[in-house]
Protein backbone atom coordinates (compact mmCIF):
# COMPACT_ATOMS: atom_id res chain seq x y z
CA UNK A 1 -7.46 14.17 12.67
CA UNK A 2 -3.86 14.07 13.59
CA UNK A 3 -4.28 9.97 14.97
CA UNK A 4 -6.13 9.64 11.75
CA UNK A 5 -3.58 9.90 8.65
CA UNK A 6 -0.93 8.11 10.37
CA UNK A 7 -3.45 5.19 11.70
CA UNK A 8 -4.62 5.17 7.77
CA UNK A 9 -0.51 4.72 7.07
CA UNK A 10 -0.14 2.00 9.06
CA UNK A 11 -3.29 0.28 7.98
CA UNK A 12 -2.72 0.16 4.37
CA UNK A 13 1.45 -0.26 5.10
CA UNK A 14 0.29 -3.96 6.67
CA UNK A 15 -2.27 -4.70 3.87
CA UNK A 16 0.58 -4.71 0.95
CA UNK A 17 2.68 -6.74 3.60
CA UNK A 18 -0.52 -9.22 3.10
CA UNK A 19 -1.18 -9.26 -0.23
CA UNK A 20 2.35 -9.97 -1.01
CA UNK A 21 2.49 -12.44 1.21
CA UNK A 22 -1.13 -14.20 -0.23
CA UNK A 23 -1.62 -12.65 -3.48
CA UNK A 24 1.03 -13.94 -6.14
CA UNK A 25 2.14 -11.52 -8.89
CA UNK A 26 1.42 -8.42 -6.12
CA UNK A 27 5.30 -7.74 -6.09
CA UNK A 28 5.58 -7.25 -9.90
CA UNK A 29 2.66 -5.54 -9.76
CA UNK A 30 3.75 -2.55 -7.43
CA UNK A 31 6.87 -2.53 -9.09
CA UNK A 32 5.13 -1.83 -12.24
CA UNK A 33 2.71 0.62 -10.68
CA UNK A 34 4.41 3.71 -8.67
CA UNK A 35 1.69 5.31 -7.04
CA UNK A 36 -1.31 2.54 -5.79
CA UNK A 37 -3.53 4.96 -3.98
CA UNK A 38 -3.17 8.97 -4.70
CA UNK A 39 -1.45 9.64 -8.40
CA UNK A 40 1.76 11.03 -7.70
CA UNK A 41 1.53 11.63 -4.12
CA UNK A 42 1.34 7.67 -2.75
């Protein structure tokens, strides 16, 4: 469990470094939008 969370982290870290590289209007978008996956936590 302890591999887990922080494999999870740096899973979803290098999927927004994708879809802002391939997905126009992501930028604005989490600039707009705080929290993407977990309300107020992440």
């Amino acid at each position: 469990m302890r591999i887990f969370i922080p494999g999870i982290a740096k899973r979803i870290k290098n999927e927004e470094k994708v879809l802002e590289e391939g997905l126009d209007g992501y930028v604005e978008y989490k600039k707009k939008v705080k929290y993407r996956i977990l309300p107020f936590i992440w």
